[in-house]
Protein backbone atom coordinates (compact mmCIF):
# COMPACT_ATOMS: atom_id res chain seq x y z
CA UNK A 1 39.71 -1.52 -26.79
CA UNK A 2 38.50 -4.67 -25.51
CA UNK A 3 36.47 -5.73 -28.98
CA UNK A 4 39.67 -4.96 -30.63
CA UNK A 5 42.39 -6.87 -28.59
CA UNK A 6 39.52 -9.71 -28.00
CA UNK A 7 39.33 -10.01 -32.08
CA UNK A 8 42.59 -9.74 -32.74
CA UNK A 9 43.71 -12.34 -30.35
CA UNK A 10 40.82 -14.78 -32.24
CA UNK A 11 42.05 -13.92 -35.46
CA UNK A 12 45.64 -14.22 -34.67
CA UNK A 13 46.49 -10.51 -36.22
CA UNK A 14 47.72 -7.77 -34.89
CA UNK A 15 44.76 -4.93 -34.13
CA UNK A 16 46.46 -2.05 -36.40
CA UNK A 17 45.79 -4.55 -39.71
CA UNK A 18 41.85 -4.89 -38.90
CA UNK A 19 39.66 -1.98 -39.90
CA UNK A 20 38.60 0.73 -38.04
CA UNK A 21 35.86 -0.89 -34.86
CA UNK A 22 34.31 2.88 -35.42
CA UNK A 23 33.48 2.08 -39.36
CA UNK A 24 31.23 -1.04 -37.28
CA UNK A 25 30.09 0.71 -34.54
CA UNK A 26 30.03 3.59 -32.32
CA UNK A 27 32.29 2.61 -29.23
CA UNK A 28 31.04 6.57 -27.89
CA UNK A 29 27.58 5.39 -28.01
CA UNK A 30 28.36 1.59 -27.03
CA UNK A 31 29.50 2.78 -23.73
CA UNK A 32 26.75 4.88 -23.10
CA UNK A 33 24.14 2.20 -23.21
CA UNK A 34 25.81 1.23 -20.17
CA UNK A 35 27.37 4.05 -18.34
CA UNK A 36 25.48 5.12 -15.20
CA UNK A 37 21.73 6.77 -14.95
CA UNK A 38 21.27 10.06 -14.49
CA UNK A 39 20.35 9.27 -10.78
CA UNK A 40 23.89 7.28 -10.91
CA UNK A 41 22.39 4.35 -10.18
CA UNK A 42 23.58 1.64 -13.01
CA UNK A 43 22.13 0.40 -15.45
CA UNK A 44 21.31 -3.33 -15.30
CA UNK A 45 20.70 -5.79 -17.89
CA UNK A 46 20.90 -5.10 -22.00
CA UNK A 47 22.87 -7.00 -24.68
CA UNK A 48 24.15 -5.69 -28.03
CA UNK A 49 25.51 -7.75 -30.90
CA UNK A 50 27.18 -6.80 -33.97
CA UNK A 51 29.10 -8.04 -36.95
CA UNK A 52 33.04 -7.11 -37.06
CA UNK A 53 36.26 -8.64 -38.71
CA UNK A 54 34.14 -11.80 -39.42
CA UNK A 55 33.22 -11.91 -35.87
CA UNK A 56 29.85 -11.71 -33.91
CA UNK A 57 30.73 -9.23 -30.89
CA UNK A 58 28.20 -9.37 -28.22
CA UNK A 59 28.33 -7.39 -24.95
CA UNK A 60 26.10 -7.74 -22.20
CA UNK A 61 24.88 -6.14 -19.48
CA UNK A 62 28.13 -3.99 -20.27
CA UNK A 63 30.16 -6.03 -18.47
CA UNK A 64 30.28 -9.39 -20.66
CA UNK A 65 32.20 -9.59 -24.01
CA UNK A 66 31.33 -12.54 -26.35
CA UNK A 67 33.45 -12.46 -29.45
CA UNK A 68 32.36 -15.97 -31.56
CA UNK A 69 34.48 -16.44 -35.20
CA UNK A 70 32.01 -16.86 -38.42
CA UNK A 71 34.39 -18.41 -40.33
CA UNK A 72 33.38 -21.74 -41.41
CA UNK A 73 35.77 -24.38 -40.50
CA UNK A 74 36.67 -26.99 -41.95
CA UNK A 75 35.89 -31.05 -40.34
CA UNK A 76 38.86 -32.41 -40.10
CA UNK A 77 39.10 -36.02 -41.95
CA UNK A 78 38.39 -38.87 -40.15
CA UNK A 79 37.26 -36.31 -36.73
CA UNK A 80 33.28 -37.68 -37.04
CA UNK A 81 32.08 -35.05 -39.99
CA UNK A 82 28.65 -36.09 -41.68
CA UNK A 83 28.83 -37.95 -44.85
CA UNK A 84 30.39 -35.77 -47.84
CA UNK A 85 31.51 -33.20 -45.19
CA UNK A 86 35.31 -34.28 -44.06
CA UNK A 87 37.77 -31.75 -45.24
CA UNK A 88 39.12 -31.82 -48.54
């Protein structure tokens, strides 16, 4: 639920109007690459990234959620865009 309320919040939507996270990814499986051992011990380090509601979700070490927009944005005239770059 935390990919889902963390993209919606970006996108400024509400989460029942975005797709499906399980059509992306397996949250079953995403929490089991960093649930406990078997010895119960935990597990330390990994990172996962992946692709949803034009968003790159990355989680790491299963305790740190990234969520980064891909959507291009515009330079804002005037705000220091290159040449031939300042919003149209």
């Amino acid at each position: 639920m935390a990919v889902i309320r963390a993209v919606s919040a970006l996108n400024g939507c509400e989460p029942c109007s975005m797709r499906p996270l399980t059509d992306v990814v397996d949250p079953d499986a995403l929490d089991a690459l960093f649930a406990e051992r078997n010895d119960e011990k935990p597990r330390l380090g990994g990172r996962i990234s992946f692709v949803y509601e034009h968003c790159r979700i990355t989680v790491d070490n299963g305790e740190y959620l990234t969520v980064r927009s891909l959507r291009i944005q515009p330079w804002p005239a005037g705000d220091g865009a290159p040449d031939g770059a300042d919003a149209q």
